[in-house]
C-alpha atoms as a PDB file:
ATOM      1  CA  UNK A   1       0.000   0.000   0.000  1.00  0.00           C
ATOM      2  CA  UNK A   2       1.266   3.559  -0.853  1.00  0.00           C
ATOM      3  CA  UNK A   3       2.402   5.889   1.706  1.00  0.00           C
ATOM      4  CA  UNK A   4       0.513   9.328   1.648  1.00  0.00           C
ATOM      5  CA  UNK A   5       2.589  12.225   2.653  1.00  0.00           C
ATOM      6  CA  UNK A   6       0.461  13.977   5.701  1.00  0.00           C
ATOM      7  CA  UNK A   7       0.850  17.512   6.763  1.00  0.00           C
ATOM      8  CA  UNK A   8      -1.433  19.119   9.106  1.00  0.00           C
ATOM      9  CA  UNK A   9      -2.807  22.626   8.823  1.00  0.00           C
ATOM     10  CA  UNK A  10      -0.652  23.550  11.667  1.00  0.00           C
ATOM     11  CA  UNK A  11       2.658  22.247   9.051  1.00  0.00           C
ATOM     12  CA  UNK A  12       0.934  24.809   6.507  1.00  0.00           C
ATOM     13  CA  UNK A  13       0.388  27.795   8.983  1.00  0.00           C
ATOM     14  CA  UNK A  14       4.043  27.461   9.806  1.00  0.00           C
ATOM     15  CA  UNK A  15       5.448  27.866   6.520  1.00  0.00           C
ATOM     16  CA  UNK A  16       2.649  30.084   4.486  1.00  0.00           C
ATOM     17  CA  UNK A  17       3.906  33.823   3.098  1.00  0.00           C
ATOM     18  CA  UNK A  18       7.599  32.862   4.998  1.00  0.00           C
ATOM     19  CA  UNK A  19       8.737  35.250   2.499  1.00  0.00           C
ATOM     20  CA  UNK A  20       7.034  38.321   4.571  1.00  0.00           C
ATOM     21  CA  UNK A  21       7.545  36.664   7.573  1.00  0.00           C
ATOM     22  CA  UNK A  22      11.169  38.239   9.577  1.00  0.00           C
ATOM     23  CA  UNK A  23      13.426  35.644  10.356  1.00  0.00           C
ATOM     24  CA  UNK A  24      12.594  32.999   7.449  1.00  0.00           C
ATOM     25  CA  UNK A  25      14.756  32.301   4.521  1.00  0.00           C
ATOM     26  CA  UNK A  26      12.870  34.557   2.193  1.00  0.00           C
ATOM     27  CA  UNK A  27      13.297  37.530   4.306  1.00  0.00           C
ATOM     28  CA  UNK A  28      16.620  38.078   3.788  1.00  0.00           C
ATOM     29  CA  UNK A  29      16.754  38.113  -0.298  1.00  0.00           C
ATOM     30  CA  UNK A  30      13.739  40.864  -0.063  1.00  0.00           C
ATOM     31  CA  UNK A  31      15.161  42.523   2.375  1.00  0.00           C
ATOM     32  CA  UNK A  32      18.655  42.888   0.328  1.00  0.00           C
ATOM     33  CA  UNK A  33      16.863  43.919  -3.017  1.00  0.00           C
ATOM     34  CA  UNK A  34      14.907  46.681  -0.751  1.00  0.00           C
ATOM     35  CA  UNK A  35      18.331  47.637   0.910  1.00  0.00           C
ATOM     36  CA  UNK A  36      20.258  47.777  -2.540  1.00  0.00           C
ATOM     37  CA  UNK A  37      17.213  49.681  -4.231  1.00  0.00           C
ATOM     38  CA  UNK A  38      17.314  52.392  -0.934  1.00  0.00           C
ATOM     39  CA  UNK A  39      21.256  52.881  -1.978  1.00  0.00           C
ATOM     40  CA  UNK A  40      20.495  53.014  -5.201  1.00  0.00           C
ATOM     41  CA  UNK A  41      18.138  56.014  -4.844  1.00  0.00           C
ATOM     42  CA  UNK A  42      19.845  57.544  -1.769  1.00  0.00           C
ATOM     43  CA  UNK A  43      22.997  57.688  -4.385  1.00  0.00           C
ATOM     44  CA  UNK A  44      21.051  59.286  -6.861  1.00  0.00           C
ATOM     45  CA  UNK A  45      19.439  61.489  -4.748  1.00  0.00           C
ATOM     46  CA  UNK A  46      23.514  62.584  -3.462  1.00  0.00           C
ATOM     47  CA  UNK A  47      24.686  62.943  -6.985  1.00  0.00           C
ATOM     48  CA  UNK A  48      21.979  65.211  -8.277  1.00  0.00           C
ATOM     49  CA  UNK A  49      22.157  67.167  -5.046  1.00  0.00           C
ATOM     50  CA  UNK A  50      25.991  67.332  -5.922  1.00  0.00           C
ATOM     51  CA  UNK A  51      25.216  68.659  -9.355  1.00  0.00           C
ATOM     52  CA  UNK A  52      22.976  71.203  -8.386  1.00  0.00           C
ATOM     53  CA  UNK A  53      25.900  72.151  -6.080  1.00  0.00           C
ATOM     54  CA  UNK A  54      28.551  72.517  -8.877  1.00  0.00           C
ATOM     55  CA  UNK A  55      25.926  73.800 -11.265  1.00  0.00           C
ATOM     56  CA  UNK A  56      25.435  77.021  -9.074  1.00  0.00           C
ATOM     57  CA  UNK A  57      28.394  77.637  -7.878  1.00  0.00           C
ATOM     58  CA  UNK A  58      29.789  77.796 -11.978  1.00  0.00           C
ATOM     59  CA  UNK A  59      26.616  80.097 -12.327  1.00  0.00           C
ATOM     60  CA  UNK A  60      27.835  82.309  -9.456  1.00  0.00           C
ATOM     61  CA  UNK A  61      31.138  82.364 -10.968  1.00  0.00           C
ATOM     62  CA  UNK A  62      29.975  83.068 -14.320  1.00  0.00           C
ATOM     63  CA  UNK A  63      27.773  85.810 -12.979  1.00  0.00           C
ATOM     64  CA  UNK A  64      29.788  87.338 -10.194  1.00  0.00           C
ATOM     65  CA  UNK A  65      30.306  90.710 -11.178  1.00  0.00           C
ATOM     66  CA  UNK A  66      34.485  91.237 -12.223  1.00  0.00           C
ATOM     67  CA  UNK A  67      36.715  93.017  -8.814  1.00  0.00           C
ATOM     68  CA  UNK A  68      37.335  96.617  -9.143  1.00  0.00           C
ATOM     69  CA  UNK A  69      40.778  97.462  -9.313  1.00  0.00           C
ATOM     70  CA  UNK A  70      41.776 100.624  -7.882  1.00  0.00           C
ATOM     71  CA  UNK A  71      44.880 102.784  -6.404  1.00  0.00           C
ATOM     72  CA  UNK A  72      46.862 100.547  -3.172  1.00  0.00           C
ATOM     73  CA  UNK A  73      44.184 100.828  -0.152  1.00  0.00           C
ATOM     74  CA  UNK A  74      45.177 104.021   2.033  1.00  0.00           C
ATOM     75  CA  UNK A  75      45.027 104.580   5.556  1.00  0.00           C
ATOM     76  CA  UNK A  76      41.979 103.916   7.804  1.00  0.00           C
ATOM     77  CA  UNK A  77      39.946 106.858   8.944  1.00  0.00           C
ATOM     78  CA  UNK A  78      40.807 106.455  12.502  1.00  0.00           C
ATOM     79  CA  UNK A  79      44.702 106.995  11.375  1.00  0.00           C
ATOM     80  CA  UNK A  80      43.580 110.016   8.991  1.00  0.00           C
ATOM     81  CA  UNK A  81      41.977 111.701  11.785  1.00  0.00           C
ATOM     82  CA  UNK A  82      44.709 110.898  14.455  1.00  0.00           C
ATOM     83  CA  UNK A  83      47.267 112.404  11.862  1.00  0.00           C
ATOM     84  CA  UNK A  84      45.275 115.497  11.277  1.00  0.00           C
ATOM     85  CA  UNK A  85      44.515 116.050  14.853  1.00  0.00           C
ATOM     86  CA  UNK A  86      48.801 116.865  15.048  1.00  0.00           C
ATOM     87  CA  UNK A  87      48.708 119.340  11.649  1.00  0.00           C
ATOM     88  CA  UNK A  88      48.725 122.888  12.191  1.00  0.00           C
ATOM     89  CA  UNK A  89      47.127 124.772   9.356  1.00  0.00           C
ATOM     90  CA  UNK A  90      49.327 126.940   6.961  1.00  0.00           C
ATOM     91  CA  UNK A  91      48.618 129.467   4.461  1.00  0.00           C
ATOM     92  CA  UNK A  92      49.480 128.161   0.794  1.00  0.00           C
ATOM     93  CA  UNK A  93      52.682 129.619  -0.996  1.00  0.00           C
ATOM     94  CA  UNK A  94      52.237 130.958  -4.098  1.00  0.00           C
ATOM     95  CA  UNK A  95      52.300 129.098  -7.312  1.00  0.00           C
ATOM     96  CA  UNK A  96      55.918 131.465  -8.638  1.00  0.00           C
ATOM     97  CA  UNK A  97      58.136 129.782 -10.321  1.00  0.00           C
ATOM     98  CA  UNK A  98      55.754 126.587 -10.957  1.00  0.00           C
ATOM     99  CA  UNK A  99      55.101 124.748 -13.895  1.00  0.00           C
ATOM    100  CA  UNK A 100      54.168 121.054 -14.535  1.00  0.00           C
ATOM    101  CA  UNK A 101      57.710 120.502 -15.871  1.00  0.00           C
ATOM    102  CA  UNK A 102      58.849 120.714 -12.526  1.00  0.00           C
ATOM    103  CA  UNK A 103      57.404 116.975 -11.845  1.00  0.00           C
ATOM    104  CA  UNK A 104      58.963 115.059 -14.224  1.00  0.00           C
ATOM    105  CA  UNK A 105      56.208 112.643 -15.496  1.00  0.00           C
ATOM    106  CA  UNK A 106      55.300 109.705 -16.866  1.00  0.00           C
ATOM    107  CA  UNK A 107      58.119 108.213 -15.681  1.00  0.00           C
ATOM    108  CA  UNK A 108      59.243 104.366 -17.313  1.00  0.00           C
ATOM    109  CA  UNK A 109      57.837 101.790 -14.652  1.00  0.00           C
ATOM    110  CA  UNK A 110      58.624  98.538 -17.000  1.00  0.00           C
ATOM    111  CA  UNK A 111      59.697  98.190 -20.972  1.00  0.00           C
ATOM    112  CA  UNK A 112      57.780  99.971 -22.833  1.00  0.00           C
ATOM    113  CA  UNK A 113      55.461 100.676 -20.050  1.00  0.00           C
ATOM    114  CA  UNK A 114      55.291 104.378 -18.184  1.00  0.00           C
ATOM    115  CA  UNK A 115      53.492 105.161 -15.215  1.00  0.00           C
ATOM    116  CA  UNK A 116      50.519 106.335 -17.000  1.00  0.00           C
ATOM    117  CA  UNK A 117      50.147 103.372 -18.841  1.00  0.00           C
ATOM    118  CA  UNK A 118      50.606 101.286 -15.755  1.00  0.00           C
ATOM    119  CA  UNK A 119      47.875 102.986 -13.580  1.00  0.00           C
ATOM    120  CA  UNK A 120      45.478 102.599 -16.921  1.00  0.00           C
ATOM    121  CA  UNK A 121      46.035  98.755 -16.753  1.00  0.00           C
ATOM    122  CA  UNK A 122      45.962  98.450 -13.015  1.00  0.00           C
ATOM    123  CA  UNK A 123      42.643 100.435 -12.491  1.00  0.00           C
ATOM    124  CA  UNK A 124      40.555  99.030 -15.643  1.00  0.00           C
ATOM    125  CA  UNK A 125      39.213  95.930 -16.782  1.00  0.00           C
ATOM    126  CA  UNK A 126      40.321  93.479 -19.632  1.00  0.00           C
ATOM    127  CA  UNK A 127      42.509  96.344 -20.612  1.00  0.00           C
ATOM    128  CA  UNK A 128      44.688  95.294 -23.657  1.00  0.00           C
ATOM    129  CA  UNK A 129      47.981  97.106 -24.675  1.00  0.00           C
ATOM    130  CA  UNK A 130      49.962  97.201 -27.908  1.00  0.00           C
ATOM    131  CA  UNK A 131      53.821  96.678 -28.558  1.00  0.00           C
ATOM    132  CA  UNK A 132      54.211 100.339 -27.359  1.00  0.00           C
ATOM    133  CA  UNK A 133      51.619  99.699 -24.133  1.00  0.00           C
ATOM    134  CA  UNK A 134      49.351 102.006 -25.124  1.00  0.00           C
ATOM    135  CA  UNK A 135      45.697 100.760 -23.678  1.00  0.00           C
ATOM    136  CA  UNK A 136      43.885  99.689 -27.092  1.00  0.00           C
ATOM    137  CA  UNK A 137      40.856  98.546 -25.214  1.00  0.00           C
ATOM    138  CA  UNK A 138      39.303  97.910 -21.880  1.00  0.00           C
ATOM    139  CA  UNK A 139      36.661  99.450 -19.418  1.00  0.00           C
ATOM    140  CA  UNK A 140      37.416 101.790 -16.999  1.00  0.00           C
ATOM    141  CA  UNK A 141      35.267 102.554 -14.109  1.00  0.00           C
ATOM    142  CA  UNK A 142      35.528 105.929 -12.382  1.00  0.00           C
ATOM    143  CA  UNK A 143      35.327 106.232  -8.546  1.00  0.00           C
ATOM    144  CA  UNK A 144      34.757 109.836  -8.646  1.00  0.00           C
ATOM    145  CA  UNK A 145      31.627 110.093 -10.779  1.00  0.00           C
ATOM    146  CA  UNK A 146      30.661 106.394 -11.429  1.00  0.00           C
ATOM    147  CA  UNK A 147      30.752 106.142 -14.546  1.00  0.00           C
ATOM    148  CA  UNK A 148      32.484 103.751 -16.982  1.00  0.00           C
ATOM    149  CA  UNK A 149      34.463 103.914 -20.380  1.00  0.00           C
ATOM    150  CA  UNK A 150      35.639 101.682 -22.918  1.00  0.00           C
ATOM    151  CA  UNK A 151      37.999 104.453 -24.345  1.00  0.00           C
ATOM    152  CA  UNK A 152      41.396 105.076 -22.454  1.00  0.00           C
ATOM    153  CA  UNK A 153      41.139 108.608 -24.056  1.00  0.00           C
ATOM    154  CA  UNK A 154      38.229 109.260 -22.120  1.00  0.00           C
ATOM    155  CA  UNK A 155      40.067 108.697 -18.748  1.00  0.00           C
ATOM    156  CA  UNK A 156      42.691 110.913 -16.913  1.00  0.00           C
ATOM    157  CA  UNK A 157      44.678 109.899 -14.355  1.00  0.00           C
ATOM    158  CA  UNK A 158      44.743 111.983 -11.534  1.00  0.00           C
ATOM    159  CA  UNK A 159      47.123 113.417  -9.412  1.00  0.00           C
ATOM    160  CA  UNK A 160      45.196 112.697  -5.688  1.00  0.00           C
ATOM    161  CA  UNK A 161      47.057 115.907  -4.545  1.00  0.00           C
ATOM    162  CA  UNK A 162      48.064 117.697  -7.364  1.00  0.00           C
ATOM    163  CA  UNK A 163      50.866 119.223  -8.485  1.00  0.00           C
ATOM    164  CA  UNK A 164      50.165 123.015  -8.545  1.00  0.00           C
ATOM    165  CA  UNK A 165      49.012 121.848  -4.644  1.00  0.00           C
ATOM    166  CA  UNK A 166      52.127 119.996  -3.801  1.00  0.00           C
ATOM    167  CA  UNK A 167      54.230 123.219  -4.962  1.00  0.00           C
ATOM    168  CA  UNK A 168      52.030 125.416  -2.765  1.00  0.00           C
ATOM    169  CA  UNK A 169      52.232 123.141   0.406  1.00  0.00           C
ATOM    170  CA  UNK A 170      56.292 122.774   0.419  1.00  0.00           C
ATOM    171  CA  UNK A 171      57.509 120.810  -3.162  1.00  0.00           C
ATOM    172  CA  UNK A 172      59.049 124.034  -4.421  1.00  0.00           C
ATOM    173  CA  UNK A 173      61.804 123.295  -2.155  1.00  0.00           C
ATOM    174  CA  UNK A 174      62.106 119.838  -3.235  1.00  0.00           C
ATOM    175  CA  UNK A 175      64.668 118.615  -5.714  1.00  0.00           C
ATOM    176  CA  UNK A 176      63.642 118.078  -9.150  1.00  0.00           C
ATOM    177  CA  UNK A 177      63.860 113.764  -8.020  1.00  0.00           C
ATOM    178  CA  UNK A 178      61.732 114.277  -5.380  1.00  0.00           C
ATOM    179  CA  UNK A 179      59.228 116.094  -7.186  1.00  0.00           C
ATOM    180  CA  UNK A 180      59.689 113.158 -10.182  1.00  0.00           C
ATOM    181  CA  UNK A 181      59.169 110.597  -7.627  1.00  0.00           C
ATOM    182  CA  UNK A 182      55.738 112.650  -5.775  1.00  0.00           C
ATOM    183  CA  UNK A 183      54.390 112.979  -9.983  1.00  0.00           C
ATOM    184  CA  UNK A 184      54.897 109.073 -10.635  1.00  0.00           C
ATOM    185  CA  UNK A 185      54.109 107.648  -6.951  1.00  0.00           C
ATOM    186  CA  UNK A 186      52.754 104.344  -7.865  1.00  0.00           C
ATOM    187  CA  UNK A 187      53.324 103.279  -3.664  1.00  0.00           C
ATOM    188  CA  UNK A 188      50.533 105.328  -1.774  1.00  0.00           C
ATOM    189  CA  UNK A 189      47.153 106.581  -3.144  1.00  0.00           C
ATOM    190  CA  UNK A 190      48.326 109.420  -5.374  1.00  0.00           C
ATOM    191  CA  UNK A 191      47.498 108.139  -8.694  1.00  0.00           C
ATOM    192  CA  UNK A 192      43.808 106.838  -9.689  1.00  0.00           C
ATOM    193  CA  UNK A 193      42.067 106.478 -13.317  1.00  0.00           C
ATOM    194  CA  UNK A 194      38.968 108.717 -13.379  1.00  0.00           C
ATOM    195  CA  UNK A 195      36.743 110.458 -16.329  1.00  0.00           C
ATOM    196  CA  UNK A 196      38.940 113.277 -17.748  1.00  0.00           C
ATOM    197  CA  UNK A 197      36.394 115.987 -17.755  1.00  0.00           C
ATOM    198  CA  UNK A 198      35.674 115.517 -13.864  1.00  0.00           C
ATOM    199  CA  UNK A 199      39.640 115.264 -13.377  1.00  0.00           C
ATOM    200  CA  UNK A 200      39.382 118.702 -15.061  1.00  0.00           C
ATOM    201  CA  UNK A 201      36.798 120.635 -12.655  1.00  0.00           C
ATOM    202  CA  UNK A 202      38.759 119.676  -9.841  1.00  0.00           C
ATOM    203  CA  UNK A 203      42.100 121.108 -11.395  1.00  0.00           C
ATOM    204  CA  UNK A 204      44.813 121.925  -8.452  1.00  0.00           C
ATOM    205  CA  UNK A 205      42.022 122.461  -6.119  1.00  0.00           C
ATOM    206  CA  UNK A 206      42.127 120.876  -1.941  1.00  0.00           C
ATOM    207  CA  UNK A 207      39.156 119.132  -0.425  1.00  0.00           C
ATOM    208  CA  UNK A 208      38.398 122.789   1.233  1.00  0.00           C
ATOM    209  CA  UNK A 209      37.459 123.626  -2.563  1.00  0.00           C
ATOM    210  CA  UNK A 210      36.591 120.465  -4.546  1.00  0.00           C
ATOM    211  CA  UNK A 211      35.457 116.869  -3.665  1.00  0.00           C
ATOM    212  CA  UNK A 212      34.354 114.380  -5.941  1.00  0.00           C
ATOM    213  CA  UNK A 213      30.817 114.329  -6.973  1.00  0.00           C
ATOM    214  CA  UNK A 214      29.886 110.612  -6.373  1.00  0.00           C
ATOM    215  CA  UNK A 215      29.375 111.365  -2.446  1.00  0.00           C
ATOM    216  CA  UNK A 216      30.308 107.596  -1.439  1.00  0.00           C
ATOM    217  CA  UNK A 217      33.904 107.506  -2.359  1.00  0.00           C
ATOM    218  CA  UNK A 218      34.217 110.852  -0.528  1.00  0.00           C
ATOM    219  CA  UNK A 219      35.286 109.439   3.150  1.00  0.00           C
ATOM    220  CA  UNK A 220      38.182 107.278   0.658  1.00  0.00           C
ATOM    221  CA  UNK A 221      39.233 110.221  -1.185  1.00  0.00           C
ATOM    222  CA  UNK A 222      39.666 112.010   2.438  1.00  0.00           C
ATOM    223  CA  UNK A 223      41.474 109.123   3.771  1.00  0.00           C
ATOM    224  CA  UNK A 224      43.953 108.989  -0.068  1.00  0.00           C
ATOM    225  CA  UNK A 225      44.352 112.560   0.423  1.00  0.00           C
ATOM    226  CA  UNK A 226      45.847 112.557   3.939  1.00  0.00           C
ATOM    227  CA  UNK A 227      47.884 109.596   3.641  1.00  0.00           C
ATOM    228  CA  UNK A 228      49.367 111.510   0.769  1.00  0.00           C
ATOM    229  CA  UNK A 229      49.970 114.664   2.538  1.00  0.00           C
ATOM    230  CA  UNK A 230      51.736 113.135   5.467  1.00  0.00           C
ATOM    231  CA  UNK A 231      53.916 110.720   3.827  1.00  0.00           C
ATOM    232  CA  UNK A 232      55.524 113.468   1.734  1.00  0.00           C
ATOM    233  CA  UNK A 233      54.986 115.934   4.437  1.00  0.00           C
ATOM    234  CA  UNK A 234      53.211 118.748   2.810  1.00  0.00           C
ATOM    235  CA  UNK A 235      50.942 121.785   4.540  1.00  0.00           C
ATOM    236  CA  UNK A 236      47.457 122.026   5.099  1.00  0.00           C
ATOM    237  CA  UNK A 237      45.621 125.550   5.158  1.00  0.00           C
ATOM    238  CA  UNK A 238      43.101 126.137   7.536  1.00  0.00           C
ATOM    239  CA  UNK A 239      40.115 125.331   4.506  1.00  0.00           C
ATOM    240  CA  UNK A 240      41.436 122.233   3.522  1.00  0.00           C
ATOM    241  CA  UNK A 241      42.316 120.618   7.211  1.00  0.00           C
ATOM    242  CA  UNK A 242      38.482 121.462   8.703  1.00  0.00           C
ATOM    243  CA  UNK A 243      37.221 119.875   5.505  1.00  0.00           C
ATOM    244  CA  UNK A 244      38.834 116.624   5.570  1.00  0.00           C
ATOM    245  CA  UNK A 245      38.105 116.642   9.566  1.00  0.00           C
ATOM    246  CA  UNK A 246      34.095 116.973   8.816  1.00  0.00           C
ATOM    247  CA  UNK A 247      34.458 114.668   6.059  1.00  0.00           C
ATOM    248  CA  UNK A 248      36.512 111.812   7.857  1.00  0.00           C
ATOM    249  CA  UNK A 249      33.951 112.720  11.199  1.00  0.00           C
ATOM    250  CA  UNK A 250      31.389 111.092   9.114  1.00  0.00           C
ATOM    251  CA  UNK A 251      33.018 107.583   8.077  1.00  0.00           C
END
């Protein structure tokens, strides 16, 4: 007589769905493909994020608006105020015997390269020279007025204390070097690329007389100014010392 296999119902209760049951055989192989399919999307879920990442910070680069260059940074307006607080105002000599020949300028800086041609590349953007470094283009942004140029004829570089001043406030007793070396000063603040016209209205004249139009560089211009006065140790009048004290009062 054949055998018949028997199971009870209590055989088939153990062993139905072991697949979804925890701690059976089929658990495990689920389990893994779930695992391996939760890396799978936590990876791509990291490399998009990753992409996004590089994606905007090329976009900030590509968008980031290009540095300014400008003249070396002068001294703070605590120090401009602490050095003005020792001046004691002097009348202005008179302008005998002056001419701008007596500041030997633009002096040769490197090659082909004078001093004017040097602040022109340092203060502008993308500025290109020829053989004989003469700016052919660029843009130019001036701090005075705010406004920019694509023309290097359009743009005068400025004395910060000019000359006629200087000879006023104690260069006429300089030698013709110093005076050379005051006129091409590439060190402090004394030489900055702004539009020519507004380099014009200001002429020889102190901050008691003149100050650049664009009121938020004026606290900087105060602060060039001084730092150029006291390194090359020229007079203040009265005008010119109270102006640059209200002025650097307000930074």
């Amino acid at each position: 007589m054949a055998l018949t296999s028997f199971r009870t119902p209590s055989f088939y209760a153990r062993h139905a769905d072991r697949a979804d049951r925890p701690g059976l055989p089929g658990r495990p192989r689920r389990a893994a493909r779930a695992a391996r399919a939760a890396r799978a999307a936590r990876a791509a879920r990291v490399g998009a994020l990753a992409s996004a990442v590089a994606l905007a910070a090329l976009t900030s680069l590509v968008n980031a608006p290009a540095a300014l260059a400008s003249p070396p940074a002068p001294i703070s307006a605590a120090a401009a105020r602490s050095y003005l607080a020792t001046v004691t105002p002097a009348a202005e000599g008179s302008l005998s015997g002056y001419s701008r020949e007596q500041f030997p300028h633009w002096s040769t800086v490197s090659g082909t390269c004078n001093t004017r041609e040097t602040v022109l590349k340092r203060d502008g953007a993308n500025v290109v020279t020829d053989s004989a470094c003469a700016a052919v283009s660029g843009s130019w942004y001036s701090e005075y007025d705010g406004a920019t140029w694509t023309a290097a004829s359009d743009v005068d570089i400025d004395h910060m204390v000019p000359l006629a001043e200087a000879w006023r406030s104690g260069a006429n007793s300089w030698t013709t070097e110093q005076r050379r070396q005051f006129a091409n000063d590439l060190t402090r603040p004394q030489l900055i690329a702004v539009t020519d016209n507004v380099n014009q209205s200001k002429g020889d004249l102190d901050p008691g007389k003149w100050l650049p139009p664009r009121t938020a560089y004026r606290c900087t211009y105060a602060r060039m100014w001084v730092q150029v006065k006291q390194y090359w140790g020229l007079r203040m009048d009265a005008g010119e010392k109270t102006a640059l004290v209200n002025l650097l009062n307000g930074c």
